[in-house]
N, C-alpha and C. Protein backbone atom coordinates (compact mmCIF):
# COMPACT_ATOMS: atom_id res chain seq x y z
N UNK A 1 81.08 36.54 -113.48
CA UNK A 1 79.72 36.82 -113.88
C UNK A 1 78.99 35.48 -113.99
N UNK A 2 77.91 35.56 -113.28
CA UNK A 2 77.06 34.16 -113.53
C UNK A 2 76.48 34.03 -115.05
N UNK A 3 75.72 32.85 -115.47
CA UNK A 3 75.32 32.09 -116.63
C UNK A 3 74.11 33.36 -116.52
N UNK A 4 73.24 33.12 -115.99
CA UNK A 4 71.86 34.59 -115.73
C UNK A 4 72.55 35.77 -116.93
N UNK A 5 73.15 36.71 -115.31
CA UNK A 5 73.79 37.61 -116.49
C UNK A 5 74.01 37.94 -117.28
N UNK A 6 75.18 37.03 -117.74
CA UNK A 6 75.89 36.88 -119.26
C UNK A 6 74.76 36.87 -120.24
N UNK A 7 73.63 35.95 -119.79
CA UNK A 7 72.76 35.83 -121.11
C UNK A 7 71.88 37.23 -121.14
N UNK A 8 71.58 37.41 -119.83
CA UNK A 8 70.93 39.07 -120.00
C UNK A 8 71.64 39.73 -120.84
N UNK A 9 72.56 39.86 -120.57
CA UNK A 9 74.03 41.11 -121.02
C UNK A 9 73.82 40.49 -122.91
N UNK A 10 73.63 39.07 -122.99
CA UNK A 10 73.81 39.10 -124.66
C UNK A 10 73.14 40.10 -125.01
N UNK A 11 71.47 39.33 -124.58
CA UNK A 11 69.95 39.56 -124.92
C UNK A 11 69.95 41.25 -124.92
N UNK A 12 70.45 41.50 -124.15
CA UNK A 12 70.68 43.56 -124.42
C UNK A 12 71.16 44.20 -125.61
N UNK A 13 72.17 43.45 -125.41
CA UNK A 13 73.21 44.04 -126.73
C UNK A 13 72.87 43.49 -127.98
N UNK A 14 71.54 42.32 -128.31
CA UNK A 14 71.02 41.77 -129.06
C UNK A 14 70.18 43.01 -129.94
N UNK A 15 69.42 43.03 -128.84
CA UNK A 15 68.35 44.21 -128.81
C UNK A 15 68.53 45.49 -129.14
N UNK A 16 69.95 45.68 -129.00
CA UNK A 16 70.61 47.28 -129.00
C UNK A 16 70.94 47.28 -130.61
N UNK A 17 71.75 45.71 -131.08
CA UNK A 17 71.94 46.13 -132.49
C UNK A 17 70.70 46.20 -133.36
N UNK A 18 69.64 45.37 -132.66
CA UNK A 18 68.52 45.58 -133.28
C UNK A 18 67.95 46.98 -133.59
N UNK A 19 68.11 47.42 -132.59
CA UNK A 19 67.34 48.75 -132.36
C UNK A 19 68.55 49.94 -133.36
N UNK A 20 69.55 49.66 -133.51
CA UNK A 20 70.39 50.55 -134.18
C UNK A 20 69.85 50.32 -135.49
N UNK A 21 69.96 49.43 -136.34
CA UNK A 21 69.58 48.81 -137.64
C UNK A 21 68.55 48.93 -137.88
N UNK A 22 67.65 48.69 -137.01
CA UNK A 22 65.92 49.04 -137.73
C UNK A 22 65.37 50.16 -137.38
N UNK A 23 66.16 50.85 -136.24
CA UNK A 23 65.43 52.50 -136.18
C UNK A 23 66.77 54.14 -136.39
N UNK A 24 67.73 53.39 -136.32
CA UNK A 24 69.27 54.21 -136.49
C UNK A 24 69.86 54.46 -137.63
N UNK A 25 69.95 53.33 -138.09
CA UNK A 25 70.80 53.06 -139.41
C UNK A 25 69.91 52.77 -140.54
N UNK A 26 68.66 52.87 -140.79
CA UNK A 26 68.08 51.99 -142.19
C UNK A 26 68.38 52.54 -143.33
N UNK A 27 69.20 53.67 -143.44
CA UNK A 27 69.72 53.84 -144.53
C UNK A 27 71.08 53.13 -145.12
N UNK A 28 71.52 52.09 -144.01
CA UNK A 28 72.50 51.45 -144.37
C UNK A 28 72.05 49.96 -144.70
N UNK A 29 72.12 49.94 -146.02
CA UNK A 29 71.31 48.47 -146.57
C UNK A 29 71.72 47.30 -146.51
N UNK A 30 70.71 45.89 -146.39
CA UNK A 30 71.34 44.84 -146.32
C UNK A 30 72.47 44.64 -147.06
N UNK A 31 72.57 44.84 -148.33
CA UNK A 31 73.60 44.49 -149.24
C UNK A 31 74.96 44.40 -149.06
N UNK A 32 74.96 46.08 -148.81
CA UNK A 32 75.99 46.48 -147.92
C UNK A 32 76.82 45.85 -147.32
N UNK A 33 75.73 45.63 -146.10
CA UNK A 33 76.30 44.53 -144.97
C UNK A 33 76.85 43.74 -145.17
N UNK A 34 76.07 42.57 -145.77
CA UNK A 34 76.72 41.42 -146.40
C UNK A 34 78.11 41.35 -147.24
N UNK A 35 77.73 42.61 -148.13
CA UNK A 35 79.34 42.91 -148.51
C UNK A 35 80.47 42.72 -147.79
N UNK A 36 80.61 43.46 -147.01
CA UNK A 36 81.34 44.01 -145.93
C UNK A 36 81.71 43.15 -144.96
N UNK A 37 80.44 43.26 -143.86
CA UNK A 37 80.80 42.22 -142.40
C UNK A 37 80.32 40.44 -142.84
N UNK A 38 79.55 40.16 -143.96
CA UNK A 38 79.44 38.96 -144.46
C UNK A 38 78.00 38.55 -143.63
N UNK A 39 77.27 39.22 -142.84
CA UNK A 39 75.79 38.68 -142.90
C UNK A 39 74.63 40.38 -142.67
N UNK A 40 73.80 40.39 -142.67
CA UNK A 40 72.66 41.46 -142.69
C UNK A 40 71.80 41.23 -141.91
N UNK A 41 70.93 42.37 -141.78
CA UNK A 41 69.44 42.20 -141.12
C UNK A 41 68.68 40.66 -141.43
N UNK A 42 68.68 39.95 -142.26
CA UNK A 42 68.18 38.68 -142.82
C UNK A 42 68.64 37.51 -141.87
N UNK A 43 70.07 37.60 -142.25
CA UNK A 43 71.45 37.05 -141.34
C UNK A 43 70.36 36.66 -139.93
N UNK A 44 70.43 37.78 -139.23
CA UNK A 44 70.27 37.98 -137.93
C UNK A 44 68.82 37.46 -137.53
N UNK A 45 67.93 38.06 -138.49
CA UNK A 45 66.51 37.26 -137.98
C UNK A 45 66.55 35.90 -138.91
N UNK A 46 67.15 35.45 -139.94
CA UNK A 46 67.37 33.80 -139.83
C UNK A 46 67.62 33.29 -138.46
N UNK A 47 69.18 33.75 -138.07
CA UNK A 47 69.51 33.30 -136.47
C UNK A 47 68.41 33.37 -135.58
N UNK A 48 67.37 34.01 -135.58
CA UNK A 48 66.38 34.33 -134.29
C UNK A 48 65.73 32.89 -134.82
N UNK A 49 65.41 32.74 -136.30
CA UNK A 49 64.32 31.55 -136.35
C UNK A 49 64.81 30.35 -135.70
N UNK A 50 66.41 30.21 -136.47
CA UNK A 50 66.74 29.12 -135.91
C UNK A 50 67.24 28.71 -134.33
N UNK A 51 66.80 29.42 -133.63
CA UNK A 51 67.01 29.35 -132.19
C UNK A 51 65.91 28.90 -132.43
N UNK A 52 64.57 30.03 -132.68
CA UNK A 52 63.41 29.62 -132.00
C UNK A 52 63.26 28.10 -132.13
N UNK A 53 63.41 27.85 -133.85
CA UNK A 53 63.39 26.12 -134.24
C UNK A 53 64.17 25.13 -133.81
N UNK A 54 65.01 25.44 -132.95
CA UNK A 54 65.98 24.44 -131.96
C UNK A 54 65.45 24.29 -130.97
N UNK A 55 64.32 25.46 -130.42
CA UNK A 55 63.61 24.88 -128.99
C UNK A 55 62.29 24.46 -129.00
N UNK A 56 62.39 24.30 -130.38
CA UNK A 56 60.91 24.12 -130.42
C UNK A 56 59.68 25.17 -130.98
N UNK A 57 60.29 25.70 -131.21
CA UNK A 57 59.12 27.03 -131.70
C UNK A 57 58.82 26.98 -132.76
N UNK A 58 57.91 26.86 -133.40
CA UNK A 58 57.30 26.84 -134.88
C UNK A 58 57.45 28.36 -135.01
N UNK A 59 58.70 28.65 -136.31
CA UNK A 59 58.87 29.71 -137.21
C UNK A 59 58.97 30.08 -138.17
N UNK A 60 58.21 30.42 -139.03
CA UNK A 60 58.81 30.70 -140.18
C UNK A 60 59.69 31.40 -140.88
N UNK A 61 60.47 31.82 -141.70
CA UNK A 61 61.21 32.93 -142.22
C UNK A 61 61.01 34.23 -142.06
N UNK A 62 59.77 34.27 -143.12
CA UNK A 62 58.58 35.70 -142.77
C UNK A 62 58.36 35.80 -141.57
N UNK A 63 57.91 34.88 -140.20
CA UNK A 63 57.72 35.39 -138.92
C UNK A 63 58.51 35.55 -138.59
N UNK A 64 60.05 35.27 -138.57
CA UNK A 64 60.96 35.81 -138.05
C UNK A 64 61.44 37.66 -138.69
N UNK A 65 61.27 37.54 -139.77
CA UNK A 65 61.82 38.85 -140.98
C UNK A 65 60.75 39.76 -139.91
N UNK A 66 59.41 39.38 -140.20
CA UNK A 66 58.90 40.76 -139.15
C UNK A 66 59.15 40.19 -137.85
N UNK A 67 58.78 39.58 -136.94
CA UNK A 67 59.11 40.27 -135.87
C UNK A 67 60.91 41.05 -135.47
N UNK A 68 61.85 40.74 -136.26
CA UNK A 68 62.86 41.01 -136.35
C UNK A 68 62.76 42.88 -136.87
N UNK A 69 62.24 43.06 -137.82
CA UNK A 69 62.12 44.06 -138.36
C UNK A 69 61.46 44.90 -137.81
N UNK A 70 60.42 44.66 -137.17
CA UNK A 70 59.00 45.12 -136.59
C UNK A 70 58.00 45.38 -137.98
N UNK A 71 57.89 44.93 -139.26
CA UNK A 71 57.03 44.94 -140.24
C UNK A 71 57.74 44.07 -141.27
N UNK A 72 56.26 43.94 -142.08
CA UNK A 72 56.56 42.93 -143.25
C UNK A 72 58.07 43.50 -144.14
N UNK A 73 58.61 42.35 -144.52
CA UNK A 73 59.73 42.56 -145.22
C UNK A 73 59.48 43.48 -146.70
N UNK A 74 58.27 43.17 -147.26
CA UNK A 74 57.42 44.38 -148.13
C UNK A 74 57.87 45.52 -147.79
N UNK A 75 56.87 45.89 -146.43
CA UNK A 75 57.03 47.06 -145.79
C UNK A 75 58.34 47.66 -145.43
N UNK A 76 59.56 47.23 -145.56
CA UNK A 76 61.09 47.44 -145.06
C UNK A 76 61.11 48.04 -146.45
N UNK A 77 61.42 47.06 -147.68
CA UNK A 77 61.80 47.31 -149.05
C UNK A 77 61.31 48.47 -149.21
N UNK A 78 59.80 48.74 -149.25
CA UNK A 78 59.37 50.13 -150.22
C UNK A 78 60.10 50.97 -149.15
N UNK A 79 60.11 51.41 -147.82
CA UNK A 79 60.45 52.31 -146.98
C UNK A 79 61.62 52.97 -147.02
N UNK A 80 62.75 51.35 -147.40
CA UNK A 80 64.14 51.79 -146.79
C UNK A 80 65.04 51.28 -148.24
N UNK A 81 64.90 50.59 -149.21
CA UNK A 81 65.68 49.76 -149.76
C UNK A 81 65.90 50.46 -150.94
N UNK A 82 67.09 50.50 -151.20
CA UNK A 82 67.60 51.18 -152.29
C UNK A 82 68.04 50.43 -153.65
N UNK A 83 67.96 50.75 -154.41
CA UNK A 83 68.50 49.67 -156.03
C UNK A 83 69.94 49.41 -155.20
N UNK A 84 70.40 48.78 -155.67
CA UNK A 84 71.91 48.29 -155.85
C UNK A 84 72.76 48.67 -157.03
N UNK A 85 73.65 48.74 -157.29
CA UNK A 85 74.51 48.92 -158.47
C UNK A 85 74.70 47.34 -159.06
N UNK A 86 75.02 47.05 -160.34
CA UNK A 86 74.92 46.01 -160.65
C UNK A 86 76.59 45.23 -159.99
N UNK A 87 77.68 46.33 -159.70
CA UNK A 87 78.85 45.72 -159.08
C UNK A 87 78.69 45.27 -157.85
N UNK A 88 77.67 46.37 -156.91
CA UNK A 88 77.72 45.88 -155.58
C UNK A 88 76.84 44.56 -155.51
N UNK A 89 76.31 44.15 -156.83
CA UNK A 89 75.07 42.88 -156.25
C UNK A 89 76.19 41.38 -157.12
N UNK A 90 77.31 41.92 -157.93
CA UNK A 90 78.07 40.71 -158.04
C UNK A 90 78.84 40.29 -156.94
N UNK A 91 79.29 41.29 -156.12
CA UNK A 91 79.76 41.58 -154.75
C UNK A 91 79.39 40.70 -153.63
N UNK A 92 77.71 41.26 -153.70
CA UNK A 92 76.85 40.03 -152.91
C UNK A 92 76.43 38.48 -153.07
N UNK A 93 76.79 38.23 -154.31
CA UNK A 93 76.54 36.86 -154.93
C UNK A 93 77.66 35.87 -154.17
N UNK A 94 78.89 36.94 -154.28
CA UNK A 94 80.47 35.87 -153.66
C UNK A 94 79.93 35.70 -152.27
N UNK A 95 80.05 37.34 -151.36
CA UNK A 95 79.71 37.44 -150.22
C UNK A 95 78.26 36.39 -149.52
N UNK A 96 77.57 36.12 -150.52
CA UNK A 96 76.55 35.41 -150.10
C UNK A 96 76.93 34.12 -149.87
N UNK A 97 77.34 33.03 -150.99
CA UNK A 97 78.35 32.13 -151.52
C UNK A 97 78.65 31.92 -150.36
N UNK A 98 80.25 32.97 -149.65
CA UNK A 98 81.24 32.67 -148.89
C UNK A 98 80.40 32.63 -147.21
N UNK A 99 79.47 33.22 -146.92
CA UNK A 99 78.83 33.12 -145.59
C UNK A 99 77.96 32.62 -145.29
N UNK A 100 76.57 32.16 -146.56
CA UNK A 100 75.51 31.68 -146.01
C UNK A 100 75.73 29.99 -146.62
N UNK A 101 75.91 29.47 -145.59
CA UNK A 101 75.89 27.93 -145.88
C UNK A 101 74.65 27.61 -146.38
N UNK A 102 74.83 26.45 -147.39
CA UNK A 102 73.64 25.98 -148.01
C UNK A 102 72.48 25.01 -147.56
N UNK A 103 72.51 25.07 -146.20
CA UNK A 103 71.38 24.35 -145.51
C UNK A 103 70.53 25.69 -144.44
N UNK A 104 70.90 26.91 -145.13
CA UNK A 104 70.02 28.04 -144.08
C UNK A 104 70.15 28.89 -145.50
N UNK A 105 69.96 28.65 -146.68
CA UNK A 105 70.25 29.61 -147.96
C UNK A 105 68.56 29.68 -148.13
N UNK A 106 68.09 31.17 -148.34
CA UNK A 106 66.53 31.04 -148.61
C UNK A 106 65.61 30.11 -150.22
């Protein structure tokens, strides 16, 4: 498979988990995630910023959160976001800790 390809083939399957998570799954919450597989919807559009900001693209957090999301991160919370239990958010404190290095921590 050529270099082309391969990157098409990411950029699809980029798009596909996107499209599962923000129109498939939004009842399955960041928290969750992070619990679990160790990054979230956040995770993922951080990663988009910091591409964009490696080539040069002026991004911010928030511009990444929506265009990642397709709406303000506001707009996600009231829609889709559920309380947490106070165990599952000590849960997320480690899980956060153990995956988000402290030079991409919001």
């Amino acid at each position: 498979m050529d270099a082309q390809t391969q990157l098409e083939l990411e950029a699809a399957a980029f798009r596909r988990l996107q499209k599962h998570l923000m129109q498939e799954r939004t009842d399955v919450q960041n928290i969750d995630m992070m619990n679990l597989a160790g990054f979230c919807r956040n995770c993922l559009s951080r990663w988009y910023q910091e591409a964009a900001n490696a080539r040069g693209i002026d991004m911010t957090k928030d511009e990444a959160r929506e265009l990642y999301y397709g709406m303000t991160m506001s707009e996600w919370k009231a829609n889709f976001q559920t309380d947490a239990s106070a165990a599952t958010q000590e849960r997320f404190t480690e899980a956060f800790k153990a995956n988000v290095s402290p030079a991409t921590k919001p």
